[in-house]
C-alpha atoms as a PDB file:
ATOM      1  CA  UNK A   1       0.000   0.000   0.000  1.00  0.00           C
ATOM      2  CA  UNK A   2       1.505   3.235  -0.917  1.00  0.00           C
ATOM      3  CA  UNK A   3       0.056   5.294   1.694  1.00  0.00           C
ATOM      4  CA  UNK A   4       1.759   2.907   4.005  1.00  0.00           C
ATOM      5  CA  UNK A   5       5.431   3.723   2.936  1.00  0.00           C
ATOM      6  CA  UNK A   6       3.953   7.608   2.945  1.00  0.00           C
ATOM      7  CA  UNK A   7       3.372   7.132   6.859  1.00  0.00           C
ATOM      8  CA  UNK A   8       6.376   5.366   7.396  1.00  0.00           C
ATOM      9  CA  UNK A   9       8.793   8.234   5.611  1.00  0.00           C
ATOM     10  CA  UNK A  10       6.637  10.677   8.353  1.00  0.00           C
ATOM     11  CA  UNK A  11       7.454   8.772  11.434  1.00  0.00           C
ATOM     12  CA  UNK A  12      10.886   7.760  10.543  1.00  0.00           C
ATOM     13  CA  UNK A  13      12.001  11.923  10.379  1.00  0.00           C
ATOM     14  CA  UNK A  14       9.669  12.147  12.958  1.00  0.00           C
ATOM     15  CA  UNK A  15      12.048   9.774  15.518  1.00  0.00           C
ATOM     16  CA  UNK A  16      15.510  11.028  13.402  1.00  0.00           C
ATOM     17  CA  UNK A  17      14.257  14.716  14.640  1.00  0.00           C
ATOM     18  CA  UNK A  18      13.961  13.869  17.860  1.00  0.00           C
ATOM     19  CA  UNK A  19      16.955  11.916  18.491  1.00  0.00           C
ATOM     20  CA  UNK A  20      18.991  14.821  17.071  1.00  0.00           C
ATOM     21  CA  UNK A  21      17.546  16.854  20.317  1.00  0.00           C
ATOM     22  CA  UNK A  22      15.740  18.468  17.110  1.00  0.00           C
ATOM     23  CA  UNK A  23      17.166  22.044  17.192  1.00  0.00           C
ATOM     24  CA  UNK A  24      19.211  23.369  14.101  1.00  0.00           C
ATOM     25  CA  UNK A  25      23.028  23.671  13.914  1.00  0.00           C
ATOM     26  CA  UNK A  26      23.074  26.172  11.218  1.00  0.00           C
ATOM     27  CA  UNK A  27      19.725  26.905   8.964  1.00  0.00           C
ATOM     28  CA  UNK A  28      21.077  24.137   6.531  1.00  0.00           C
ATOM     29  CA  UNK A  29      21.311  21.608   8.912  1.00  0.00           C
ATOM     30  CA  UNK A  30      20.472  19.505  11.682  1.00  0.00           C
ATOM     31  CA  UNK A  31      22.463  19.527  14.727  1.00  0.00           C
ATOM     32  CA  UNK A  32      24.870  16.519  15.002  1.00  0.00           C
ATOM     33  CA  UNK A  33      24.988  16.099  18.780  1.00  0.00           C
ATOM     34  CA  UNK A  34      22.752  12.690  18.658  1.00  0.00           C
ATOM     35  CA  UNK A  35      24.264  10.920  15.292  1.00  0.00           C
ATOM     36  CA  UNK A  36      26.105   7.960  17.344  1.00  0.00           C
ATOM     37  CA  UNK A  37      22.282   7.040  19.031  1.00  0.00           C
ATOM     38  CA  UNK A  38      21.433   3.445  19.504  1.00  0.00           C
ATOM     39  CA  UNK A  39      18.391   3.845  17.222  1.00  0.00           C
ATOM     40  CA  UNK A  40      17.837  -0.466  17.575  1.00  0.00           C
ATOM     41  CA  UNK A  41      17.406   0.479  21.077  1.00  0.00           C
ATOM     42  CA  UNK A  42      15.008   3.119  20.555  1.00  0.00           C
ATOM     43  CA  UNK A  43      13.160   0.815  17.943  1.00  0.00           C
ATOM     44  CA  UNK A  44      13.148  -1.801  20.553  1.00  0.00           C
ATOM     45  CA  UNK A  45      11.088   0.543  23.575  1.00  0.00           C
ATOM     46  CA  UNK A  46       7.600   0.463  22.525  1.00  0.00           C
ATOM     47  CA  UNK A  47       6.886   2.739  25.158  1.00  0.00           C
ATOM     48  CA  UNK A  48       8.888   5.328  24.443  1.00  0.00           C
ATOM     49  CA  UNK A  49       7.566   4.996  20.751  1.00  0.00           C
ATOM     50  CA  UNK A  50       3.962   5.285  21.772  1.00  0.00           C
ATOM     51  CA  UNK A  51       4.625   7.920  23.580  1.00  0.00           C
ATOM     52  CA  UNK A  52       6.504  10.233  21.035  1.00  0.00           C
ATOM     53  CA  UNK A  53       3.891   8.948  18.760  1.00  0.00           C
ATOM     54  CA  UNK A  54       0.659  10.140  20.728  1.00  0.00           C
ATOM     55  CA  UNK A  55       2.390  13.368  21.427  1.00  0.00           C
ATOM     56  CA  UNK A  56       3.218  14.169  17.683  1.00  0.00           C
ATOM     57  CA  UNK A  57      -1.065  13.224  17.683  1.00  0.00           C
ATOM     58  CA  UNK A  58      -2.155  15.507  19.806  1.00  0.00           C
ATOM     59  CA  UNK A  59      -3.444  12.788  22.277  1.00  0.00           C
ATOM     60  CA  UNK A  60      -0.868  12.935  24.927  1.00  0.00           C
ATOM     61  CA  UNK A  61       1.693  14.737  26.889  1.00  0.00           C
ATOM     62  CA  UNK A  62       4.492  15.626  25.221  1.00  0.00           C
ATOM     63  CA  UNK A  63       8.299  16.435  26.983  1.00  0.00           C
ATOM     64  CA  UNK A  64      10.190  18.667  26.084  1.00  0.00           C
ATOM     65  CA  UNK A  65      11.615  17.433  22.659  1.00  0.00           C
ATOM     66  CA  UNK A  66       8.523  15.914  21.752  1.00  0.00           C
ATOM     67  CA  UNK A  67       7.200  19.454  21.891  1.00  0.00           C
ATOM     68  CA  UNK A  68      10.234  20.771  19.403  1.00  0.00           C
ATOM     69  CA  UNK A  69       9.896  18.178  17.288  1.00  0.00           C
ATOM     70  CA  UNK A  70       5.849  18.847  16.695  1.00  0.00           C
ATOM     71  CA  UNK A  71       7.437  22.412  16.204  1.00  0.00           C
ATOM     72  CA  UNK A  72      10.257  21.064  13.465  1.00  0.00           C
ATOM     73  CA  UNK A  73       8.372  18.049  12.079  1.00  0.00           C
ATOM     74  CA  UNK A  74       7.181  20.497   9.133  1.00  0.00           C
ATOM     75  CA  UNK A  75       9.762  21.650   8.215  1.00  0.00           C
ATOM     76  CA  UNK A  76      11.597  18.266   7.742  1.00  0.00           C
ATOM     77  CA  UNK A  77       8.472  16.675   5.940  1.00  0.00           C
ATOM     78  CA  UNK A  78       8.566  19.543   3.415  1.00  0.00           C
ATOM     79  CA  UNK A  79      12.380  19.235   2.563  1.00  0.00           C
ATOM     80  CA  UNK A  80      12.263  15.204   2.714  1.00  0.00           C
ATOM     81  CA  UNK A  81      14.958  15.584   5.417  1.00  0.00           C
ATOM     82  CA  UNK A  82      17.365  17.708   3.044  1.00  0.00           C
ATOM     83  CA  UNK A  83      19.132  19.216   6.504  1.00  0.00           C
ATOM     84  CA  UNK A  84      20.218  15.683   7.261  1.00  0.00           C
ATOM     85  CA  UNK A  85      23.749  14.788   6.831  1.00  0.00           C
ATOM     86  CA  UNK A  86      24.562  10.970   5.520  1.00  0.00           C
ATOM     87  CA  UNK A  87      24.778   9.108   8.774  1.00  0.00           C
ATOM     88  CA  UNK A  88      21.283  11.011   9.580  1.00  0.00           C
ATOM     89  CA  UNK A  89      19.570   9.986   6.496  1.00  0.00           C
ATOM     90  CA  UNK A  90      20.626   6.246   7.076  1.00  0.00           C
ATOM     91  CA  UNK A  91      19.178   6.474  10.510  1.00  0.00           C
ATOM     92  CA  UNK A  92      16.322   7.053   9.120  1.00  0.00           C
ATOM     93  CA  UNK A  93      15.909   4.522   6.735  1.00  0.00           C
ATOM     94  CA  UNK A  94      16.217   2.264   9.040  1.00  0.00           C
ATOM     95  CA  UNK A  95      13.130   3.777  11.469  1.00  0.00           C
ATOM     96  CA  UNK A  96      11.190   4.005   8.391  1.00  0.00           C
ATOM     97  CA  UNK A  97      11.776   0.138   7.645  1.00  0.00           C
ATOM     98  CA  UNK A  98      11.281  -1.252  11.488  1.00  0.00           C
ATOM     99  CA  UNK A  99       7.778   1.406  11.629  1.00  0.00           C
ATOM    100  CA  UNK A 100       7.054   0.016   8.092  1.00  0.00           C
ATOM    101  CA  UNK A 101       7.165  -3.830   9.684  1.00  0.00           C
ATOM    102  CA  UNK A 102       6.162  -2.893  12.969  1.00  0.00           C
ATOM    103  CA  UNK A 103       3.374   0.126  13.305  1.00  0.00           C
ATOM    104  CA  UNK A 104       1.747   0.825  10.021  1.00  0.00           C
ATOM    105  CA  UNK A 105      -1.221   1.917  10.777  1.00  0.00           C
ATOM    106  CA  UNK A 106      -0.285   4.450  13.044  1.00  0.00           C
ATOM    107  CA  UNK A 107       1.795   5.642  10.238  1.00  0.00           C
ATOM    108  CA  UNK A 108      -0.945   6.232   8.040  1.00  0.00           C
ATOM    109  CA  UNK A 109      -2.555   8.283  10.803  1.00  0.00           C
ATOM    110  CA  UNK A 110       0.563  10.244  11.079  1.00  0.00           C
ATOM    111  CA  UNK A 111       0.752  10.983   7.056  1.00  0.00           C
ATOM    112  CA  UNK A 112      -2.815  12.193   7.511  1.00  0.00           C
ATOM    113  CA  UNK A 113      -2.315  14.501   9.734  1.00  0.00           C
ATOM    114  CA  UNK A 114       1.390  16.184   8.870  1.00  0.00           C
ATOM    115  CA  UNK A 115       0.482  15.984   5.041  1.00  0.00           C
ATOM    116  CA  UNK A 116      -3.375  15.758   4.461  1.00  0.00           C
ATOM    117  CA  UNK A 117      -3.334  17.700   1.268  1.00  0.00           C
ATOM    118  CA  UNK A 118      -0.695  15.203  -0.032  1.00  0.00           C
ATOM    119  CA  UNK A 119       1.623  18.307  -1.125  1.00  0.00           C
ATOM    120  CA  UNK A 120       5.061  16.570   0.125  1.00  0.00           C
ATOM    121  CA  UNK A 121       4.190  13.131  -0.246  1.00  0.00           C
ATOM    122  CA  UNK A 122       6.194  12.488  -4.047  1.00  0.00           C
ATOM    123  CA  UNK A 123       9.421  14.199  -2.120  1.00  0.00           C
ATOM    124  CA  UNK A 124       8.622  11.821   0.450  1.00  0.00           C
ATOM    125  CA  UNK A 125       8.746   8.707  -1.069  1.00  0.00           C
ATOM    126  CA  UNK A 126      11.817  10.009  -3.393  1.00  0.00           C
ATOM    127  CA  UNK A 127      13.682   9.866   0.039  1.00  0.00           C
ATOM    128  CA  UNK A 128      11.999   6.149   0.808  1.00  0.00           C
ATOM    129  CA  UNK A 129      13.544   5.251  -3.254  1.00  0.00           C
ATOM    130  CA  UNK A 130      16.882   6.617  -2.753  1.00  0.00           C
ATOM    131  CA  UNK A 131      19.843   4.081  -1.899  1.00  0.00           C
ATOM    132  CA  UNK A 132      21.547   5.627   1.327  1.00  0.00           C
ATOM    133  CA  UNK A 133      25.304   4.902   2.106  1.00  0.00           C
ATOM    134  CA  UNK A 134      26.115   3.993   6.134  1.00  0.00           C
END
C-alpha cells in the first residue's frame, strides 16, 4: 500500500528529529549532537515509541523534545529531510523500515495529519527510493 510507505517516511524523520535533540546547527542543517544514538534500542522501547507517537497526535503529553519536534516536524516533511547529513539519512531509513514492519497503521494516521493535502508526499517517497550509504 503506498500510503503505508507515505506514513512510514513521516514517522521515521519524525524519531531522526527527535533523536537529534531536534534544534538546528546552522539553517542548513540539523544539529549533530545525537548521530552515534542506539536507534535499535530506541526501535526496541515500545513505550517510548507510543509515547513520542501520541504526542506528535495531539493525544498525549508531550516532553520537552517531543514538543520541538511537533514544532520542526514540518519543516523536515517539506524538505524530505534535506538538513540531514549521511549518517542522519541512514538512521532514518532504518526507522522508516522497522515502523514500516512494525506500526503501520499508526503511520498512516501520522501521514494524515502532517500531510493531508498530499503536497510533500512524491518528495517523500523520493527519500523512501533513494539508496543511502552507512
Amino acid at each position: 500500500m503506498m500510503n503505508r510507505n507515505y506514513s512510514v517516511v513521516f514517522f521515521a524523520l519524525s524519531l531522526l528529529i527527535l533523536c537529534l535533540s531536534i534544534t538546528c546547527r546552522a539553517a542548513d542543517q540539523y544539529t549533530t549532537k545525537y548521530d552515534n544514538i542506539d536507534i535499535d534500542k530506541i526501535l526496541g522501547n515500545e513505550r517510548v515509541l507510543t509515547q513520542y507517537f501520541k504526542c506528535l497526535m495531539g493525544e498525549g503529553a508531550c516532553t520537552n523534545e517531543g514538543r520541538e519536534l511537533k514544532r520542526l516536524l514540518p519543516d523536515a516533511i517539506e524538505t524530505g529531510c534535506s538538513k540531514c547529513n549521511p549518517k542522519q539519512r541512514s538512521a532514518a531509513k532504518k526507522v522508516m523500515l522497522h515502523m514500516k514492519s512494525k506500526r503501520s497503521q499508526q503511520w498512516d494516521r501520522l501521514i494524515n495529519k502532517y500531510d493531508p493535502k498530499s503536497v510533500h508526499r512524491q518528495r517523500l517517497q523520493e527519500f523512501l527510493n533513494e539508496k543511502l550509504s552507512h
